[in-house]
C-alpha atoms as a PDB file:
ATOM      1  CA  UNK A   1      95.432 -55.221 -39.185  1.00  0.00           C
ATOM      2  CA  UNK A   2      97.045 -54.250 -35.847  1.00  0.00           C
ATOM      3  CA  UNK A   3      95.963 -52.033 -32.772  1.00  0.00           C
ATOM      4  CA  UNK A   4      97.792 -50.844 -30.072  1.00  0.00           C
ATOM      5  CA  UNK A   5      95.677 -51.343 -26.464  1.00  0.00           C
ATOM      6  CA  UNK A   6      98.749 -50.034 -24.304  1.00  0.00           C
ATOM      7  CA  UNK A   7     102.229 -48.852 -24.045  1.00  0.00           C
ATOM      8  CA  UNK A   8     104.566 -48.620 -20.863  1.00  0.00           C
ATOM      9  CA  UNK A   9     107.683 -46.611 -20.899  1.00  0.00           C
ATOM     10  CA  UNK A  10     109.577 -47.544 -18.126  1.00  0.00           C
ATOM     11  CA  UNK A  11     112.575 -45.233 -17.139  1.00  0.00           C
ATOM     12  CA  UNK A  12     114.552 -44.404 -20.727  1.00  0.00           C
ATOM     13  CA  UNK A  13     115.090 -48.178 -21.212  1.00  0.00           C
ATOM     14  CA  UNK A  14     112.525 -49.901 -21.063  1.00  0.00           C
ATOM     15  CA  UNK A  15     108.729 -50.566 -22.851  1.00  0.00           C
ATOM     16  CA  UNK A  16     106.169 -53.122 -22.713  1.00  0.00           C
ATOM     17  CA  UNK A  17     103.529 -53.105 -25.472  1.00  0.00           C
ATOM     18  CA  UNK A  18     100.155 -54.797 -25.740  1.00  0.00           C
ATOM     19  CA  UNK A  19      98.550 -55.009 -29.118  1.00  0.00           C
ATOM     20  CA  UNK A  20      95.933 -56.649 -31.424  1.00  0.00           C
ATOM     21  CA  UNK A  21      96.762 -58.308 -34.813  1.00  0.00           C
ATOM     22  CA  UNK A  22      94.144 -59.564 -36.813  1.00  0.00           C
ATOM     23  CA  UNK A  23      95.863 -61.939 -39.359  1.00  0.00           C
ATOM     24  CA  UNK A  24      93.662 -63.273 -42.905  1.00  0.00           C
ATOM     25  CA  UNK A  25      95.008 -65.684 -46.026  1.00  0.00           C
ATOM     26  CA  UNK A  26      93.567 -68.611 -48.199  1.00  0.00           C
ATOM     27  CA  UNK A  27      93.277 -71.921 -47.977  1.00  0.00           C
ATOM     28  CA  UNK A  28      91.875 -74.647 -49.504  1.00  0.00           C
ATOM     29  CA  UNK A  29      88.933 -75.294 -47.215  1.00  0.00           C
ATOM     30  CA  UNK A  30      85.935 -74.760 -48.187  1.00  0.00           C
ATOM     31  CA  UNK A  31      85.620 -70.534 -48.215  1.00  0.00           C
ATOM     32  CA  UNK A  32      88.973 -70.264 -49.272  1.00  0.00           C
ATOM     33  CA  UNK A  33      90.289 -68.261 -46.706  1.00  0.00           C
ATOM     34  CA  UNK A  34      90.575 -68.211 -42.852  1.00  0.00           C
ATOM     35  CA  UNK A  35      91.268 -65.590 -40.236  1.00  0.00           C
ATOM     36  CA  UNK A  36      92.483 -65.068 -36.906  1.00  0.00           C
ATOM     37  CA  UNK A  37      93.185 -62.638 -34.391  1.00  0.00           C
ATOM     38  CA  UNK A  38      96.068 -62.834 -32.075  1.00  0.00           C
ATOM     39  CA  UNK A  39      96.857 -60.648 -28.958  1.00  0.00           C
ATOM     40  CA  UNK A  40     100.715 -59.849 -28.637  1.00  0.00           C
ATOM     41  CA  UNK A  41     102.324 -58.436 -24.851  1.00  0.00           C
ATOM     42  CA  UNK A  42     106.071 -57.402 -25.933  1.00  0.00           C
ATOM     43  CA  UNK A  43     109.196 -56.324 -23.757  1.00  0.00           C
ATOM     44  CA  UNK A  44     111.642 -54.033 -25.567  1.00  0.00           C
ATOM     45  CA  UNK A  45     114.586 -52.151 -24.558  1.00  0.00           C
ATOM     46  CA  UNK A  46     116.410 -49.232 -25.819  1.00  0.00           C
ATOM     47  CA  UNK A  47     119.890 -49.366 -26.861  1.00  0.00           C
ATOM     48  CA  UNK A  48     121.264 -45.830 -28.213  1.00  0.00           C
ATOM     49  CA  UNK A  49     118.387 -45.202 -30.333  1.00  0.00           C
ATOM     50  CA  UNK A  50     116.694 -48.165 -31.375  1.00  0.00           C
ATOM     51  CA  UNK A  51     114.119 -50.182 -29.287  1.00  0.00           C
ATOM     52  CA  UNK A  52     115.176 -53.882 -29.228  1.00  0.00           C
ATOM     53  CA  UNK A  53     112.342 -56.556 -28.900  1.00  0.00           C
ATOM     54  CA  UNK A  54     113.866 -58.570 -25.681  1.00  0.00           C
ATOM     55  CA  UNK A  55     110.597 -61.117 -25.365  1.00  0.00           C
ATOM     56  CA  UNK A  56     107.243 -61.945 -26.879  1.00  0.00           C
ATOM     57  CA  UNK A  57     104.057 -63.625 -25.701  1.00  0.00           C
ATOM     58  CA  UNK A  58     100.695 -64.139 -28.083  1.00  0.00           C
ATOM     59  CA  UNK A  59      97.864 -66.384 -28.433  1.00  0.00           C
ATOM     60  CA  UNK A  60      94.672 -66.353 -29.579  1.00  0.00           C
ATOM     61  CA  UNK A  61      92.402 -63.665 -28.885  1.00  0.00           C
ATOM     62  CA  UNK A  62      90.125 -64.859 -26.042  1.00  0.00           C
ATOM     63  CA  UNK A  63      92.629 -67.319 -24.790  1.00  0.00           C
ATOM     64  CA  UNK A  64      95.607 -66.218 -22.418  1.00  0.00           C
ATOM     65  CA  UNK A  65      99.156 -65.129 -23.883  1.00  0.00           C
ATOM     66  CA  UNK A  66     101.251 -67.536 -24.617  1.00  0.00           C
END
């Protein structure tokens, strides 16, 4: 699951996105599964026209971006 908080267009080349992903699969503890959610803060910039992902920061959400 993702969600988008905020994007910043800056000029024509350049974006910074902030978004949610919430992130599930099993395991063999004792439920069988396990979840997280992780909050990503992304630079991209735009070369002819594709948007290029230049640098990434995440972490857990409710600690700070890693």
């Amino acid at each position: 699951l993702t969600s988008i908080q905020d994007i910043r267009v800056l000029g024509d080349t350049a974006a910074e996105l902030d978004m949610t992903v919430g992130m599930a699969g099993t395991n063999d503890g004792v439920l069988g599964f396990s979840a997280n959610a992780y909050s990503f803060e992304m630079e991209l910039v735009r070369e002819d026209d594709e948007w290029i992902l230049i640098s990434a920061r995440w972490g857990e959400v409710g600690s700070e971006a890693r």
